[in-house]
Protein backbone atom coordinates (compact mmCIF):
# COMPACT_ATOMS: atom_id res chain seq x y z
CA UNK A 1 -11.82 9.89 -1.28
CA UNK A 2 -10.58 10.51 2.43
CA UNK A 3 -7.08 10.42 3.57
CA UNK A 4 -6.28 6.55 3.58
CA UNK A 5 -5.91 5.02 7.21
CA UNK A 6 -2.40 3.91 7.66
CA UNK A 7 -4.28 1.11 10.19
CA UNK A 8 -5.61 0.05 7.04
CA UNK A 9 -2.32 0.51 4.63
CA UNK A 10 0.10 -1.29 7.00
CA UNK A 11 -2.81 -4.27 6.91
CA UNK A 12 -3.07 -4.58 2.77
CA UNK A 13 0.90 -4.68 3.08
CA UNK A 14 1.09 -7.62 5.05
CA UNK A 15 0.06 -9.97 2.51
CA UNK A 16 2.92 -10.59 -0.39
CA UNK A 17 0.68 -11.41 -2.96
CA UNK A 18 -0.42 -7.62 -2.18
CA UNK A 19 2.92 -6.41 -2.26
CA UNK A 20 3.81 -8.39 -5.34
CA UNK A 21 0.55 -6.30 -7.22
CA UNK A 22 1.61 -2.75 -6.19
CA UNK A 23 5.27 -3.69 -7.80
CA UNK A 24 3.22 -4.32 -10.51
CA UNK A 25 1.09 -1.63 -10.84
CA UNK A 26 4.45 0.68 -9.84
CA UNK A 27 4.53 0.25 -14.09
CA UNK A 28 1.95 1.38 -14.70
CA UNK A 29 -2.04 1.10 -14.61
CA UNK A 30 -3.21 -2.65 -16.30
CA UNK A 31 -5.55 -4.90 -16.07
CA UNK A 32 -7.02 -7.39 -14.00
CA UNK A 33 -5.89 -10.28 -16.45
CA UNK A 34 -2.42 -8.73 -17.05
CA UNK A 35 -1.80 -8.72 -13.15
CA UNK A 36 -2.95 -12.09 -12.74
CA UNK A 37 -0.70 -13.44 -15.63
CA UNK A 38 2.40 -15.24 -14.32
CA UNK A 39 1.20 -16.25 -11.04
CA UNK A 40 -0.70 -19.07 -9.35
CA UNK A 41 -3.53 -17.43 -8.41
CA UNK A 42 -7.02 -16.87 -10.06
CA UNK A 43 -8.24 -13.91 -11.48
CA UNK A 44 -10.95 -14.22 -8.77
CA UNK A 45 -8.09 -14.60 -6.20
CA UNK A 46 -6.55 -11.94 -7.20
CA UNK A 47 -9.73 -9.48 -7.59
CA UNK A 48 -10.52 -10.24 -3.84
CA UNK A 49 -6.53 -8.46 -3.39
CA UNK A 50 -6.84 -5.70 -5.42
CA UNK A 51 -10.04 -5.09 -3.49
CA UNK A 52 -8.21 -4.97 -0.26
CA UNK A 53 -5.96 -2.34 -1.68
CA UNK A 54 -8.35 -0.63 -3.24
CA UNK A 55 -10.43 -0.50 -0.32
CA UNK A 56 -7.45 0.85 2.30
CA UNK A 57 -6.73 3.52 -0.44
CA UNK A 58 -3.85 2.47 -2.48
CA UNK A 59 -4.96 1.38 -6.09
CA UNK A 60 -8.01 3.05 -8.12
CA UNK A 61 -9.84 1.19 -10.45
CA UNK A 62 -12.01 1.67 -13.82
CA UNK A 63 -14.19 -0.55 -16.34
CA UNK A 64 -12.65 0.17 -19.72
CA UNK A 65 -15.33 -1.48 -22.06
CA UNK A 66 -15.24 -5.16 -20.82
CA UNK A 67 -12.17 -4.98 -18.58
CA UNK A 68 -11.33 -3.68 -15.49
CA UNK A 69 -7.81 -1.61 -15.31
CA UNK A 70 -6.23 -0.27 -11.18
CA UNK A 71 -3.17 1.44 -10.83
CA UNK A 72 -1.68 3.18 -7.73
CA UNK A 73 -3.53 5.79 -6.29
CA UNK A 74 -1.61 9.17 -6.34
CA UNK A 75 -0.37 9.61 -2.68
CA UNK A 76 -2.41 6.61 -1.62
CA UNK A 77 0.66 5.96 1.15
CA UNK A 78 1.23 9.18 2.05
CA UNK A 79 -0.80 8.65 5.65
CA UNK A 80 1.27 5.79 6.21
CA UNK A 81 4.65 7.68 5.69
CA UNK A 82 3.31 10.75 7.49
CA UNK A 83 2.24 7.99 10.62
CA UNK A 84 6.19 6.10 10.43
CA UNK A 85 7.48 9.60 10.34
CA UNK A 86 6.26 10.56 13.39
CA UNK A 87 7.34 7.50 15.01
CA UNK A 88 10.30 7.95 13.91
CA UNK A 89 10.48 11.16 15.62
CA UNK A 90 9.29 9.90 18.83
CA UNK A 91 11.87 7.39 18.75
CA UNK A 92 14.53 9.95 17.80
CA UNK A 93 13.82 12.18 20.96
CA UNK A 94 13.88 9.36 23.07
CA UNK A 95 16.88 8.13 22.48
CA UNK A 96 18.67 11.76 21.86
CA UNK A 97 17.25 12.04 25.93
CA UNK A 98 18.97 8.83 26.87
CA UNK A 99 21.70 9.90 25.46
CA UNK A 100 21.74 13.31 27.16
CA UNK A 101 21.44 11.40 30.36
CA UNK A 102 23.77 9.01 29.69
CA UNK A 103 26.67 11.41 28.95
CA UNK A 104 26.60 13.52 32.39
């Protein structure tokens, strides 16, 4: 698989039903049943999430006989720290040159 797009990272982490399933899965791979245990949401509901996360690159799935098992995809948010970091850095020269100019 390609580098993730952080476009498409920052959008599956808007949703806290999403977030809520990569805490999850931060245990460890399980399965579809497991992560839908303990919430209010179908198993069908919660498919269509994993889906979104698995589609922008942050969970991997497999069959395992008759279930289906995700957990997080090694470095799958890597191009969205790489992206903030170099925001950050934009925003760190900035205001290092307003602060030049404000000291003289």
């Amino acid at each position: 698989m390609s580098r993730p797009d952080p476009a498409a990272i920052f959008a599956a982490l808007g949703d806290p039903t999403r977030l809520m399933l990569l805490d999850r899965l931060g245990g460890g791979e399980q399965p579809l049943a497991a992560l839908a245990q303990g919430t209010d949401i179908s198993r069908q509901g919660i498919a269509k999430h994993l889906a979104v996360l698995e589609a922008a690159g942050l969970v991997v799935s497999h069959t395992s006989g008759r279930e289906r098992r995700f957990r997080l995809r090694d470095g799958g948010i890597t191009s969205a720290q790489d992206h903030l970091a170099r925001i950050a850095r934009g925003w760190e020269d900035t205001l290092a040159r307003l602060k030049a100019h404000v000291e003289r």
